[in-house]
C-alpha atoms as a PDB file:
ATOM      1  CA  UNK A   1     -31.177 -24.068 -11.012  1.00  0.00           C
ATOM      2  CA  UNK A   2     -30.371 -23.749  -7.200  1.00  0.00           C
ATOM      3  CA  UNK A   3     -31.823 -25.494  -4.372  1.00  0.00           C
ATOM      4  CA  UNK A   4     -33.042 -23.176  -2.312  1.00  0.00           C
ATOM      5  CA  UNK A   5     -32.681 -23.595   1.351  1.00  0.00           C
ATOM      6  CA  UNK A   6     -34.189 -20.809   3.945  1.00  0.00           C
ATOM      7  CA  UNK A   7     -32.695 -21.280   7.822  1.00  0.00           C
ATOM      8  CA  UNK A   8     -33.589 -18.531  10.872  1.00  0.00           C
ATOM      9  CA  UNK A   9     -35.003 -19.069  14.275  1.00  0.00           C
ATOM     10  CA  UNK A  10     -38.480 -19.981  15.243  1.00  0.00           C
ATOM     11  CA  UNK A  11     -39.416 -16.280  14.861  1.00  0.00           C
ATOM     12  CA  UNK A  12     -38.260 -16.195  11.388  1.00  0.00           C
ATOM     13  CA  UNK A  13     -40.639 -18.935  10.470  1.00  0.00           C
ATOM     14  CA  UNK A  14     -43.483 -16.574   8.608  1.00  0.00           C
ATOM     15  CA  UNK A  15     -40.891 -14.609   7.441  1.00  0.00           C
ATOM     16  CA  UNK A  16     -39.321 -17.239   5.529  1.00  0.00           C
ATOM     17  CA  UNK A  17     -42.924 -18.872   4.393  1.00  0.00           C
ATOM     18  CA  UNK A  18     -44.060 -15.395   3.114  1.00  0.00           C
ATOM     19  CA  UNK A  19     -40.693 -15.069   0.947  1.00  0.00           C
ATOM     20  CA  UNK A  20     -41.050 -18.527  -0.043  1.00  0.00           C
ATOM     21  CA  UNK A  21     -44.506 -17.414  -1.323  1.00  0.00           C
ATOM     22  CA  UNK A  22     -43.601 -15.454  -3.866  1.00  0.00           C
ATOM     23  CA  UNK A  23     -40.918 -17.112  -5.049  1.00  0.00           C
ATOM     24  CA  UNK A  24     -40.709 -18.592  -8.647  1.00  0.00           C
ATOM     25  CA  UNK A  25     -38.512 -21.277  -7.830  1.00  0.00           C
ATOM     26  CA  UNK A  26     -39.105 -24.150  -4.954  1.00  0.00           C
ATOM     27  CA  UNK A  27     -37.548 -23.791  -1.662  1.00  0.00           C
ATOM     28  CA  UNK A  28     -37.408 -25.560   1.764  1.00  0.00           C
ATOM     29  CA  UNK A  29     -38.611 -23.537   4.958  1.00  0.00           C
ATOM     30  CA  UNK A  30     -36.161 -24.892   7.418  1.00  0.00           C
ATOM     31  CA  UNK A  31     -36.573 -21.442   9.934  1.00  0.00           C
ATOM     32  CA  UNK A  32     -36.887 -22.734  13.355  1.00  0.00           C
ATOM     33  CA  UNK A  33     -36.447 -26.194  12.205  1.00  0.00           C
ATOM     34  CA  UNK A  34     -32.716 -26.841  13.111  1.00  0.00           C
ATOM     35  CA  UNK A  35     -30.437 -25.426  16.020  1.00  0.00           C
ATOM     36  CA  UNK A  36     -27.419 -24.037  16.653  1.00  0.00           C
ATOM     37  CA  UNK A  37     -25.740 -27.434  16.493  1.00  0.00           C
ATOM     38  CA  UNK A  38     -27.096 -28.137  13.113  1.00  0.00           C
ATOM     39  CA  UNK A  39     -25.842 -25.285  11.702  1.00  0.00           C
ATOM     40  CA  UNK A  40     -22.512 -25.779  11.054  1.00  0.00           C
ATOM     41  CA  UNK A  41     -23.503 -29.067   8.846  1.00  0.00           C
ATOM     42  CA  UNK A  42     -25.956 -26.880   7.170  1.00  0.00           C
ATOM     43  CA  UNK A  43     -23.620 -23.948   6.231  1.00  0.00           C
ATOM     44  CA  UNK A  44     -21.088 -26.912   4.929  1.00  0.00           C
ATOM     45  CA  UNK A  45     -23.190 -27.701   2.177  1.00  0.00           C
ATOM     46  CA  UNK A  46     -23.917 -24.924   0.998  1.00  0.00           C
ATOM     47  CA  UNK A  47     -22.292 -23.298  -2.771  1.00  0.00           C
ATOM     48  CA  UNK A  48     -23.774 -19.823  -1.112  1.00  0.00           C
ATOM     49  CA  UNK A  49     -24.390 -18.696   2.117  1.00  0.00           C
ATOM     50  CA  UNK A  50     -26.607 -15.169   1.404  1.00  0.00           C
ATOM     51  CA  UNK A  51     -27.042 -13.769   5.252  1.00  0.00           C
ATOM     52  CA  UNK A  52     -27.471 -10.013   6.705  1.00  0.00           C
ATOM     53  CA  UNK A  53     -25.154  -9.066   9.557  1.00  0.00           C
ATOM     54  CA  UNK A  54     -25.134 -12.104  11.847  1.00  0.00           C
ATOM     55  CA  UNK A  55     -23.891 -14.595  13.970  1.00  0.00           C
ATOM     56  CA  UNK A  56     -24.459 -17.229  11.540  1.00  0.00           C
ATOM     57  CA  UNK A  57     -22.200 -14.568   8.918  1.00  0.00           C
ATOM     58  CA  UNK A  58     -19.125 -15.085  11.362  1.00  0.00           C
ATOM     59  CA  UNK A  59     -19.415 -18.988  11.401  1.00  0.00           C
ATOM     60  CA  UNK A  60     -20.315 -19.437   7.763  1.00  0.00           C
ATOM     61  CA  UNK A  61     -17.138 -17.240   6.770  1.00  0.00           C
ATOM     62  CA  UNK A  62     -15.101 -19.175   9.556  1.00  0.00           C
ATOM     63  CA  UNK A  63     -15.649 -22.478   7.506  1.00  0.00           C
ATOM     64  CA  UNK A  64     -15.044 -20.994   4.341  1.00  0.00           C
ATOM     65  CA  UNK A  65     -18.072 -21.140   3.051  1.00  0.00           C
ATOM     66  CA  UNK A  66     -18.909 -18.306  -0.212  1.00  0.00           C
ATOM     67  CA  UNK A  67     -20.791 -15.883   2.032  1.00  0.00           C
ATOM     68  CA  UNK A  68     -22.440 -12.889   0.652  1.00  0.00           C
ATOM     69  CA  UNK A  69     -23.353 -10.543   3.833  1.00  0.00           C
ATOM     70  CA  UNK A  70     -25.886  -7.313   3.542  1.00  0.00           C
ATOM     71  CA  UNK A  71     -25.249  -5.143   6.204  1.00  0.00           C
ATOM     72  CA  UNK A  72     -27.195  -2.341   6.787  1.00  0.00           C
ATOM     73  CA  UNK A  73     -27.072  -0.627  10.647  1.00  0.00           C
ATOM     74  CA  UNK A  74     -23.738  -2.477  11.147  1.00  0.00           C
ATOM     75  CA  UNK A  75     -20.354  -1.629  10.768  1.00  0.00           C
ATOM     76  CA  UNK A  76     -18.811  -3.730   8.429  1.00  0.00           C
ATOM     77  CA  UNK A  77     -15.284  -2.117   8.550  1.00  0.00           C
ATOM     78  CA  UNK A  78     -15.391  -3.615  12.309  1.00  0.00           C
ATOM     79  CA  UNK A  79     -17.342  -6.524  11.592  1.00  0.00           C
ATOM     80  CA  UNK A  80     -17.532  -8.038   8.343  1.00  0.00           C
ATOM     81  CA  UNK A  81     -17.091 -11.693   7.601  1.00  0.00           C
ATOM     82  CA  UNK A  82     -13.174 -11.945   7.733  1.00  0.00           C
ATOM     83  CA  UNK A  83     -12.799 -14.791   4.937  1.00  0.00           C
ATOM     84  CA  UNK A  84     -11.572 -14.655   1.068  1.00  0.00           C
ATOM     85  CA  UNK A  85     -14.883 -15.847   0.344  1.00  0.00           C
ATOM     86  CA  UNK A  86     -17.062 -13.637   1.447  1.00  0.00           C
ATOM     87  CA  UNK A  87     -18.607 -10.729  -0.079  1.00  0.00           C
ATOM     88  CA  UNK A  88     -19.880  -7.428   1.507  1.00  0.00           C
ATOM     89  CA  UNK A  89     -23.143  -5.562   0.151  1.00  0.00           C
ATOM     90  CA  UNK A  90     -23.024  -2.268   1.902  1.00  0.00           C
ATOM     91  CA  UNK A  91     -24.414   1.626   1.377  1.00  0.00           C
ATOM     92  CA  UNK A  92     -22.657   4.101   3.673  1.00  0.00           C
ATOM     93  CA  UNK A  93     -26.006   6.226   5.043  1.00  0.00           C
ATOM     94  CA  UNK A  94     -25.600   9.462   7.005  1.00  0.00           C
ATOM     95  CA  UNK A  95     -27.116   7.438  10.099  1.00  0.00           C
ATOM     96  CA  UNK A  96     -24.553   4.291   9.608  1.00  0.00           C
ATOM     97  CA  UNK A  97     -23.307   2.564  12.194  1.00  0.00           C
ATOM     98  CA  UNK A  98     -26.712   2.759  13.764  1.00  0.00           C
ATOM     99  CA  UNK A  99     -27.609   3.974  17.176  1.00  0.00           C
ATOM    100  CA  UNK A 100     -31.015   2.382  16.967  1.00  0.00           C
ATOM    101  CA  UNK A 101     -29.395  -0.967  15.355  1.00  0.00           C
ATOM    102  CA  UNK A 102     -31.150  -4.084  16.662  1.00  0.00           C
ATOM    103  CA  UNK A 103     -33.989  -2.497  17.527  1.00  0.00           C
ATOM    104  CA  UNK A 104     -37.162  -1.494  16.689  1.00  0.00           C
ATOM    105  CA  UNK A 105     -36.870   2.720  16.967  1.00  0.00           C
ATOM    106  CA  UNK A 106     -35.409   3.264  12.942  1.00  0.00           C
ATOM    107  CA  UNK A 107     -39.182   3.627  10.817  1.00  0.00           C
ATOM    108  CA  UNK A 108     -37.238   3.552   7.286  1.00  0.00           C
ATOM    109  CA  UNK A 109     -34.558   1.269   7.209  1.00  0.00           C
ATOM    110  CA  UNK A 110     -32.800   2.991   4.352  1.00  0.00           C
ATOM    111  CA  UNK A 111     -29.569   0.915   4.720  1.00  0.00           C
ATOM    112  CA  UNK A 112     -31.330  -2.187   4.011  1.00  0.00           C
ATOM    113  CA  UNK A 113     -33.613  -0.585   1.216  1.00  0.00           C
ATOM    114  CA  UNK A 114     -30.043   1.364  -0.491  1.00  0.00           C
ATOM    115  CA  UNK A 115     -29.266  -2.311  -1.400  1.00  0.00           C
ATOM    116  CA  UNK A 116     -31.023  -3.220  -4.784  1.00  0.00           C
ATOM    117  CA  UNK A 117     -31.402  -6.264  -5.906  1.00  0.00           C
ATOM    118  CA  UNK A 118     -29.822  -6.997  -8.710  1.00  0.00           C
ATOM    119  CA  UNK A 119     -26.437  -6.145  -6.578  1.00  0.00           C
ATOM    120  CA  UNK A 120     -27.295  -9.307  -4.969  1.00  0.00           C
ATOM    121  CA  UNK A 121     -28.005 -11.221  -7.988  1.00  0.00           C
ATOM    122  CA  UNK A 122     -25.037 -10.111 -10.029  1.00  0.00           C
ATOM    123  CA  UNK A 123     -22.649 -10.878  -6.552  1.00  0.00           C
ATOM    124  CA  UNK A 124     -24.410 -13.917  -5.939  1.00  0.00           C
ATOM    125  CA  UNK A 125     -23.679 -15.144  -9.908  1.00  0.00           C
ATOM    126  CA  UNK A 126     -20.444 -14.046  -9.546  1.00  0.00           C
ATOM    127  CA  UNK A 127     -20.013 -16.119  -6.602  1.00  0.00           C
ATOM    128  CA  UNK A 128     -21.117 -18.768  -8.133  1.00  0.00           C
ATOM    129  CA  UNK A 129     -19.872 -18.892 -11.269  1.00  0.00           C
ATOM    130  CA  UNK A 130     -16.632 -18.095  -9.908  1.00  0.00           C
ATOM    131  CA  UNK A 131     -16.519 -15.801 -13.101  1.00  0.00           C
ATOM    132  CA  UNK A 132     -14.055 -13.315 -10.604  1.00  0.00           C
ATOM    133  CA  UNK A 133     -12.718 -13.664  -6.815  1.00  0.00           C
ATOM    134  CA  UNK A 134     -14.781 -10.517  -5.062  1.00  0.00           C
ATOM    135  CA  UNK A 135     -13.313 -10.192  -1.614  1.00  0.00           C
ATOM    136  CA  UNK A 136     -14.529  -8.072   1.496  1.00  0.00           C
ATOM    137  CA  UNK A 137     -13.097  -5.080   1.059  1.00  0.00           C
ATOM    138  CA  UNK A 138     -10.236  -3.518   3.590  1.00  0.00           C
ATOM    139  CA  UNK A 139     -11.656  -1.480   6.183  1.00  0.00           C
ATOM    140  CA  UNK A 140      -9.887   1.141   4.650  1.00  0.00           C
ATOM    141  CA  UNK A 141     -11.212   0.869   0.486  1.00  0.00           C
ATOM    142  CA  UNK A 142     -15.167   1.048   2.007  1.00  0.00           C
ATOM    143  CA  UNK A 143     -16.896   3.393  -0.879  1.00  0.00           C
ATOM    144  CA  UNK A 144     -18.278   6.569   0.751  1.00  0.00           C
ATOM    145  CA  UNK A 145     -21.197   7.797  -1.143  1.00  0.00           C
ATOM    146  CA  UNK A 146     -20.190  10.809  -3.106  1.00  0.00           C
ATOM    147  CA  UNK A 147     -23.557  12.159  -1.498  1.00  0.00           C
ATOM    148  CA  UNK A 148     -21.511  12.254   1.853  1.00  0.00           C
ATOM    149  CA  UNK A 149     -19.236  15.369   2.314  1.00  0.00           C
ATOM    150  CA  UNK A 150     -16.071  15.077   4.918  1.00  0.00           C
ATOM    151  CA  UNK A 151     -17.768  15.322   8.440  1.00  0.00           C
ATOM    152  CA  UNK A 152     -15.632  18.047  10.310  1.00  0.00           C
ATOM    153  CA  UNK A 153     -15.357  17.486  14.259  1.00  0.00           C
ATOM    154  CA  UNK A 154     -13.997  20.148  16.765  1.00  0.00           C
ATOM    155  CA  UNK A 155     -12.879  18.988  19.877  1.00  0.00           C
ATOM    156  CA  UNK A 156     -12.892  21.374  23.150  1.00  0.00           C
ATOM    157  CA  UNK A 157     -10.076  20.130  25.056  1.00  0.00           C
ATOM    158  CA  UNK A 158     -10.239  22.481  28.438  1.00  0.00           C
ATOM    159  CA  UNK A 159      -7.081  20.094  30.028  1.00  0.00           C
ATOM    160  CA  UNK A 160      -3.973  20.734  29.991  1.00  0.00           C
ATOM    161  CA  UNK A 161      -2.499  17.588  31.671  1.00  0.00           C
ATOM    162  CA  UNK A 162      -1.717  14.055  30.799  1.00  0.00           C
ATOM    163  CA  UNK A 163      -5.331  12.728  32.111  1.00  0.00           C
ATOM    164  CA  UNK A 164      -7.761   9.959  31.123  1.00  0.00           C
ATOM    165  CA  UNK A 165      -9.955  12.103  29.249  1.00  0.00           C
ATOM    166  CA  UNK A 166      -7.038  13.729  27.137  1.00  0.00           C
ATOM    167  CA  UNK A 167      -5.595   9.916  26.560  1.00  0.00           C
ATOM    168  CA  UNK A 168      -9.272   8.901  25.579  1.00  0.00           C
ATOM    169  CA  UNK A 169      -9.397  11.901  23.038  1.00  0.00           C
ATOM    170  CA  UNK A 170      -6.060  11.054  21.614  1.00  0.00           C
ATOM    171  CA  UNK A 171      -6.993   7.336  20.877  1.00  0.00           C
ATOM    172  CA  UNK A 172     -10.147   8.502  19.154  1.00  0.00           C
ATOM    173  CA  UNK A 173      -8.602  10.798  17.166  1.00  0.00           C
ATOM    174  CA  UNK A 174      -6.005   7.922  16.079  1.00  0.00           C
ATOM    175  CA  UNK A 175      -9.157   5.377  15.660  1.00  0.00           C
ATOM    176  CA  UNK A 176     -10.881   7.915  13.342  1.00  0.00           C
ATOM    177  CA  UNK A 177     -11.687   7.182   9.617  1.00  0.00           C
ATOM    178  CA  UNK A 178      -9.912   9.911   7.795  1.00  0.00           C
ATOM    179  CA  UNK A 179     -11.792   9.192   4.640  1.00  0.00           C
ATOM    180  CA  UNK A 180     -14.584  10.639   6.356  1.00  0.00           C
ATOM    181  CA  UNK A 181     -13.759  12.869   9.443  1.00  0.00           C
ATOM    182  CA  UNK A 182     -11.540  15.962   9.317  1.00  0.00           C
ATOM    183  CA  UNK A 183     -10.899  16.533  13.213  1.00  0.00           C
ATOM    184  CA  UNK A 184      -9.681  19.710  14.796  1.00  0.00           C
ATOM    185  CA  UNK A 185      -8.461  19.914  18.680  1.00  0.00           C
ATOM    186  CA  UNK A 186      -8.833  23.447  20.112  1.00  0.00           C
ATOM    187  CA  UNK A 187      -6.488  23.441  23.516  1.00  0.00           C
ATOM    188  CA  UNK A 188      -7.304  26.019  26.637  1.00  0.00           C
ATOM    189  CA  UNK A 189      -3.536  26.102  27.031  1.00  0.00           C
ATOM    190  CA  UNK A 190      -0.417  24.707  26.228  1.00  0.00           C
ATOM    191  CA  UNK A 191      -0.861  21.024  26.967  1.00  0.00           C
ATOM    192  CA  UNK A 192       1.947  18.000  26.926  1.00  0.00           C
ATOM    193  CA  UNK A 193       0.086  16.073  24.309  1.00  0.00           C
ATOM    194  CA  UNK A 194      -0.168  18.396  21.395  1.00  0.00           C
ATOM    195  CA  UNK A 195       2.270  17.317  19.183  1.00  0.00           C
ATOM    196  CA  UNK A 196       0.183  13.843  19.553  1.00  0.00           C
ATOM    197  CA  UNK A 197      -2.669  15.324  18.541  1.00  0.00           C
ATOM    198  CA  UNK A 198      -0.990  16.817  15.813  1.00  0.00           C
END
């Protein structure tokens, strides 16, 4: 019993007609109809803002608004939707975050394709039915796929003084996910910083 309501840019417009298509339910094709300054209205009346990583993601969540986000090349841990209301749809891939993301060089998309359907339809009734709060999750409670084994990294450190490239190492060793990296430094000699990198 929703009303349907499909927004996007001018380039989204066949997208949005062919979905529409096969579709049981009616819907409105409004991709490439409004702008940037209509959006915000838009988003307000909406029960449920469904959206892929995107500027419109950040705004809807912004105003509150129940948003249910599928990312797939992005990162949500750095950018998901940071609102109560929103919802993350997300399948850690051995390629995630994407080096190819936003453009046309990944043939399979397997990110997007991981997410199945009736994810989204049993989020988006929870939503809104309100039958339980589902929050983004903390960067730190992402699930990684039991598929994925602990990525070890060695670092080859050949300086032994307090330079930028031993400060840069140290702050990416402190900015790794330790859910999912196991990082070793190997040092050419005694160096100032090691009981930082320890």
């Amino acid at each position: 019993d929703a009303r349907i309501l499909m927004i996007g840019g001018k380039q989204d417009h066949e997208t949005a007609q062919s979905i529409i298509s096969r579709m049981q339910a009616a819907a409105v094709n409004a991709a490439g109809r409004t702008g940037l300054s209509e959006l915000p209205g838009i988003l307000k009346q909406c029960q449920l803002f469904i959206t892929c990583d995107t500027g419109s993601m950040h705004l809807a969540a912004a105003m509150d608004v129940p948003t249910l986000a599928l990312f797939g090349p992005g990162d949500p841990v750095k950018v998901r939707p940071l609102s109560d209301k929103a919802v993350v749809l997300y399948h850690r891939m051995p390629c995630n975050p994407c080096r190819f993301q936003y453009t046309d060089l990944c043939q399979n998309n397997l990110c997007m394709k991981e997410i199945q359907v009736n994810e989204v339809k049993e989020a988006a009734a929870n939503m809104l039915g309100d039958a339980k709060k589902i929050t983004a999750a903390p960067a730190e409670k992402f699930p990684v796929s039991s598929r994925q084994p602990l990525r070890r990294i060695l670092y080859l450190q050949s300086t032994s003084e307090i330079g930028g490239t031993d400060i840069t190492l140290l702050r990416t060793l402190e900015a790794l996910d330790k859910t999912q990296f196991q990082a070793s430094v190997v040092l050419h000699k005694e160096s100032p910083l090691r009981a930082s990198y320890e």
